[in-house]
Protein backbone atom coordinates (compact mmCIF):
# COMPACT_ATOMS: atom_id res chain seq x y z
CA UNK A 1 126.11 41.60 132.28
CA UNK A 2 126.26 43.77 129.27
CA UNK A 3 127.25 42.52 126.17
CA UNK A 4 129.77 45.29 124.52
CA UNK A 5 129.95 44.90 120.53
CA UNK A 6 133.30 44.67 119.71
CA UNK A 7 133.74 47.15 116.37
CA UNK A 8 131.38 50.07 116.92
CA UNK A 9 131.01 52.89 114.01
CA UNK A 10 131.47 55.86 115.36
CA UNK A 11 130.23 59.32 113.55
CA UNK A 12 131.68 62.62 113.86
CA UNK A 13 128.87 65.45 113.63
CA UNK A 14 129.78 69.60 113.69
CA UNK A 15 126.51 70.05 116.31
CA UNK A 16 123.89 67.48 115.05
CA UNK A 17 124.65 64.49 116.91
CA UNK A 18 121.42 64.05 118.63
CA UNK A 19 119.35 65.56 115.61
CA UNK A 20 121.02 62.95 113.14
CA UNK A 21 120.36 59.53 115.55
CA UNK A 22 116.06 60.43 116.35
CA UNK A 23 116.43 60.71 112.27
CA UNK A 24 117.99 57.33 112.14
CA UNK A 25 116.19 56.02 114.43
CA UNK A 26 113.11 57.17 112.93
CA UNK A 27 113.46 55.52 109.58
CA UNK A 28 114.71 51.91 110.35
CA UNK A 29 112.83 50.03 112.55
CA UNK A 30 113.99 47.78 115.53
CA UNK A 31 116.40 51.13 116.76
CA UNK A 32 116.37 53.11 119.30
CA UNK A 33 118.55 56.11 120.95
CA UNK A 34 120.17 55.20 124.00
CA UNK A 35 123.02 57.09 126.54
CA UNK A 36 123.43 60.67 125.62
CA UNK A 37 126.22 61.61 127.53
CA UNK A 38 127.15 65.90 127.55
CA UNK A 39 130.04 67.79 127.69
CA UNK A 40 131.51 69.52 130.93
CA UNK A 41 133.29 72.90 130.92
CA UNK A 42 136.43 70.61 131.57
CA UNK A 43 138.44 70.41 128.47
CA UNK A 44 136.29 73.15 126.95
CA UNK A 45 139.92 74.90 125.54
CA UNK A 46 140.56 71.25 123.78
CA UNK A 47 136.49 70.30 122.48
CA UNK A 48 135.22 73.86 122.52
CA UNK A 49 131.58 72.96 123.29
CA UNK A 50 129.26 74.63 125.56
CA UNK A 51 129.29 72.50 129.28
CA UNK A 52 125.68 70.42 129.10
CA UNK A 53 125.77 70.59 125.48
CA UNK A 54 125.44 66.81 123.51
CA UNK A 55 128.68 65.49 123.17
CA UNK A 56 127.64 61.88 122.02
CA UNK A 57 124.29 60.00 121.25
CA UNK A 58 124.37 56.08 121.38
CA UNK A 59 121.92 54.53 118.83
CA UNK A 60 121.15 51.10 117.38
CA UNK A 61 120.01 50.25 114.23
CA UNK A 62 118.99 46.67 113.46
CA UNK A 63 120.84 45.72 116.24
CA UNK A 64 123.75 47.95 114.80
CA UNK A 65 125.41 50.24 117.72
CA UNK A 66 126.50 53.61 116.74
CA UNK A 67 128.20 56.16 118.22
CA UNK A 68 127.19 59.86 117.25
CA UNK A 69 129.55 62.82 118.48
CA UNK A 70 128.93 66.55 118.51
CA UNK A 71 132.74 67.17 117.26
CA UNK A 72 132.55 70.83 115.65
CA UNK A 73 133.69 71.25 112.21
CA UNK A 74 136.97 69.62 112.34
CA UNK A 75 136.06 66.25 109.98
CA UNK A 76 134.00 65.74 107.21
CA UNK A 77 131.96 62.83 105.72
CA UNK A 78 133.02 61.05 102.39
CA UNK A 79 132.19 58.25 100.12
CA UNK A 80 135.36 56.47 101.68
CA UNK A 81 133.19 55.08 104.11
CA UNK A 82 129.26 53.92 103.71
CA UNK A 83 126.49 51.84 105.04
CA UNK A 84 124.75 49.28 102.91
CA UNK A 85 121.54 48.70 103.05
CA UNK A 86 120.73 45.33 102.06
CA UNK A 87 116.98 45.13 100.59
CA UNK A 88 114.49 42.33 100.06
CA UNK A 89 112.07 44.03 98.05
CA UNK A 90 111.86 47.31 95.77
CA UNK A 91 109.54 48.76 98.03
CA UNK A 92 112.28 47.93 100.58
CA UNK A 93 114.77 49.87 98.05
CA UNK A 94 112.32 52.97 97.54
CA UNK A 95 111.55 53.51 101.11
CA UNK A 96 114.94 53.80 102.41
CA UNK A 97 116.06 55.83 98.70
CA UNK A 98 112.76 58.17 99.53
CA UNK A 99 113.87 58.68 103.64
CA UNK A 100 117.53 58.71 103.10
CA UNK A 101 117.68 61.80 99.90
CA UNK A 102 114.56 63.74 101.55
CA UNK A 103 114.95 67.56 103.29
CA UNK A 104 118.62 67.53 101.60
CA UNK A 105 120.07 64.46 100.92
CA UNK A 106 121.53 63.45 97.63
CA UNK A 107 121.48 61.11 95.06
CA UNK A 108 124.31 59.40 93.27
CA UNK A 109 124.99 56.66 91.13
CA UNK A 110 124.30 52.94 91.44
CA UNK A 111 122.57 52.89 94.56
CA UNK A 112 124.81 54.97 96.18
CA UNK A 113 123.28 58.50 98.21
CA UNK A 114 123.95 60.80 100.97
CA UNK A 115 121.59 61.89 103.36
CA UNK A 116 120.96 65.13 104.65
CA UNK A 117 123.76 65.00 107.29
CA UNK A 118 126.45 63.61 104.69
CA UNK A 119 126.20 60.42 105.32
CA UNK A 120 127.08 57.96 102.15
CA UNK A 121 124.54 54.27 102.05
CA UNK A 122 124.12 51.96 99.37
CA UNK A 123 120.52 51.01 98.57
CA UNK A 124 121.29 47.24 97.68
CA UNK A 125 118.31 44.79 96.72
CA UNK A 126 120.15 41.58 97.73
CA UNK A 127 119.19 39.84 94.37
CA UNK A 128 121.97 42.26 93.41
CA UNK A 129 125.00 40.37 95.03
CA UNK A 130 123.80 37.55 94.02
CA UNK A 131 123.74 38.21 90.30
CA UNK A 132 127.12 39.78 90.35
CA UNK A 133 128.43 36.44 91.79
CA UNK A 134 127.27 34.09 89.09
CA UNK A 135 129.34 32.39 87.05
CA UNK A 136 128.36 33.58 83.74
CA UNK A 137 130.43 36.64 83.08
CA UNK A 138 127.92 37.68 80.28
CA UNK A 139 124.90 38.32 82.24
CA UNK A 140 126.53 39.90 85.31
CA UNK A 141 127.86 42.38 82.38
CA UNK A 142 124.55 43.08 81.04
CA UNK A 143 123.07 43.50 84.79
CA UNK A 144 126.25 45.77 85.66
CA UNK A 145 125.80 47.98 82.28
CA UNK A 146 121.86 48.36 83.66
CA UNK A 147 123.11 49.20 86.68
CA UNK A 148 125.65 52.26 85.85
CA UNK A 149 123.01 53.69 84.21
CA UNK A 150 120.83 54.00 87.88
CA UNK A 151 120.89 56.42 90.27
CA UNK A 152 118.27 54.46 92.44
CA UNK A 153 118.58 50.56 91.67
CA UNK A 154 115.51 49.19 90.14
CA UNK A 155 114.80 45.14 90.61
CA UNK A 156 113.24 44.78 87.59
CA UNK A 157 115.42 46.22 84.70
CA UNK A 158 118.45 44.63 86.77
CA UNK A 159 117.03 41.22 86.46
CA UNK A 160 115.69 41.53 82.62
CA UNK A 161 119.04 43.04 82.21
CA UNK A 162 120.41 39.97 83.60
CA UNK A 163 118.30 37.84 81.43
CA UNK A 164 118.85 39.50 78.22
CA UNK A 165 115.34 40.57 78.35
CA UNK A 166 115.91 44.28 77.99
């Protein structure tokens, strides 16, 4: 029996469905594209897409199921909705910063980027959340002032930072 996940992210591409999941696929690792399922010339007044064209991709990352469509140019990505990226190590934090902003992605502010597709993550060391969570307000300020000043989050300034080592 298959096991359905019960809240799925879905994605709404203009005609790079298939193009975006390999991509995702090919920078975290335990995922892999599944179904790609195409359009028919049935609805074609309604979707507008070539029959046998990609309509959706399935893909997993992590574990994660996805849902990529081939929509046209209808909806947009924004910062409203991202992925976090929860990281052990800073080489965990620069690989993913280094494969998510290459061939046209972009970086923001505080771990925050979108890839080349549009798509908003947060590059998150996990030492992060727990810093902001302890209970002295004075060194989660200090680490929080270090960390508006990032665009990718560094480990090491955060925690001296932290610390009052900086």
């Amino acid at each position: 029996m298959k096991i359905i996940q019960k809240i799925e992210p879905h994605l709404w591409f203009e005609n790079c469905a298939e193009e975006a999941a390999r991509f995702y696929v090919s920078v975290f690792s335990n995922s892999e594209v599944g179904r790609i399922l195409l359009y028919t010339d049935e609805g074609l007044d309604i979707h507008g897409m070539p029959a046998g064209s990609v309509m959706t991709v399935e893909f997993s990352i992590e574990g994660q199921k996805f849902t990529a469509l081939n929509g046209g140019p209808v909806f947009k990505f924004t910062e409203a909705i991202s992925f976090i990226i929860n990281c052990e190590t800073q080489e965990e934090v620069d690989y993913y910063w280094e494969q998510l902003t290459a061939d046209g992605g972009e970086e923001s502010m505080c771990g925050w980027l979108k890839d080349k597709f549009g798509v908003s993550w947060q590059v998150v060391p996990v030492v992060l959340t727990e810093m902001m969570a302890d209970p002295d307000i004075e060194k989660v300020k200090r680490m929080t002032h270090a960390m508006f000043t990032m665009r990718k989050l560094d480990i090491e300034v955060l925690k001296r930072a932290f610390e009052g080592n900086d």
